[in-house]
Protein backbone atom coordinates (compact mmCIF):
# COMPACT_ATOMS: atom_id res chain seq x y z
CA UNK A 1 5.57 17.06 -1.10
CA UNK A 2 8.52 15.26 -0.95
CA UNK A 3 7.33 12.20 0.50
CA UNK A 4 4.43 11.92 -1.82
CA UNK A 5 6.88 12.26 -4.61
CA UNK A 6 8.41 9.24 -3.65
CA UNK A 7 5.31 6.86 -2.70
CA UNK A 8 4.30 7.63 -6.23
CA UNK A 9 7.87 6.65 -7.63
CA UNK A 10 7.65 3.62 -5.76
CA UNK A 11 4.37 2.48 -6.49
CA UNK A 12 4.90 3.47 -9.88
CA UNK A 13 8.01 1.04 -10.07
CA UNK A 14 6.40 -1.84 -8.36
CA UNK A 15 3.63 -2.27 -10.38
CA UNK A 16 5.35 -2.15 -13.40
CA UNK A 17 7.73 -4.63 -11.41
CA UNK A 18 5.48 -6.60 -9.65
CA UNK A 19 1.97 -6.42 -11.43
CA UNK A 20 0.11 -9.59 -9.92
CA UNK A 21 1.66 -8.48 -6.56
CA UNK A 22 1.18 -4.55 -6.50
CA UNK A 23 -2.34 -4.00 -8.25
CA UNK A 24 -3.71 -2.65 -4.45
CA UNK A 25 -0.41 -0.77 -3.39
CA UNK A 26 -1.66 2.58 -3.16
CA UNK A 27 0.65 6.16 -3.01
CA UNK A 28 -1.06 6.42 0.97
CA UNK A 29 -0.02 3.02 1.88
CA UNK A 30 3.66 3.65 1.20
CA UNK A 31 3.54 6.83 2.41
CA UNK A 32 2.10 6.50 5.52
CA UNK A 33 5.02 3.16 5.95
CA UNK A 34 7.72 6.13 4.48
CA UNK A 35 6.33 8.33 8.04
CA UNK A 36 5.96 5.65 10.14
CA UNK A 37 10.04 4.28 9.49
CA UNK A 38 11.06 7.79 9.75
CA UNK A 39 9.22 9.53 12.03
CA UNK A 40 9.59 6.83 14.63
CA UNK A 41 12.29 5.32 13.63
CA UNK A 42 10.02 1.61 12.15
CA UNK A 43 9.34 1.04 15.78
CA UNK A 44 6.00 0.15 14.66
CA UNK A 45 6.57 -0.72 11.57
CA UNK A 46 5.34 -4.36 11.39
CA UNK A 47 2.13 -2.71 12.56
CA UNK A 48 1.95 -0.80 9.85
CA UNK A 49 2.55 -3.36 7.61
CA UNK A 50 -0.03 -5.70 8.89
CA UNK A 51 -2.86 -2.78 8.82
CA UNK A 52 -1.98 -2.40 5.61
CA UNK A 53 -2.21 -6.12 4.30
CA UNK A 54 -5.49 -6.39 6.27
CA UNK A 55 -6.85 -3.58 4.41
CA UNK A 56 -5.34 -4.70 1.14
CA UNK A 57 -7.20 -7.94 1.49
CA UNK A 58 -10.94 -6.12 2.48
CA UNK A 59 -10.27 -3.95 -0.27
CA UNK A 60 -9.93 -7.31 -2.55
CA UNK A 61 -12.91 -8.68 -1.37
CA UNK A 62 -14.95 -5.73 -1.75
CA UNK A 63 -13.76 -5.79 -5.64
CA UNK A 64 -14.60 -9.33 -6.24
CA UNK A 65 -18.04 -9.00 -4.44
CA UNK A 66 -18.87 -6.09 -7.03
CA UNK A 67 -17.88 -8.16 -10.16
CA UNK A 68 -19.69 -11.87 -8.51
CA UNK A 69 -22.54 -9.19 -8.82
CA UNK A 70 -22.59 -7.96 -12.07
């Protein structure tokens, strides 16, 4: 509970922060980063990171193939 309570605080502060950066940043995506740095210590952090960027960007692509559609 925790945990999720802070993903959303986060995300919640960096879109209002960051909105052409943070539109994709989802409450999963920083929690799953918030386990990974302290569960094990970010040892596979950059990992992490990179999964998450990768499916950041498919996720973009799947949105702008449904609008080049419509």
């Amino acid at each position: 509970m925790a945990l999720t309570s802070l993903a959303m605080l986060f995300v919640t502060e960096q879109r209002i922060n960051n909105k052409e950066y943070a539109l994709l940043l989802s409450y999963n995506d920083v929690r799953e980063l918030l386990v990974e740095q302290l569960a094990n210590d970010g040892r596979n952090i950059e990992a992490k990171i990179e999964q998450t960027v990768k499916r950041h960007q498919q996720r973009e692509k799947d949105i702008m193939r449904y609008y080049k559609n419509e």
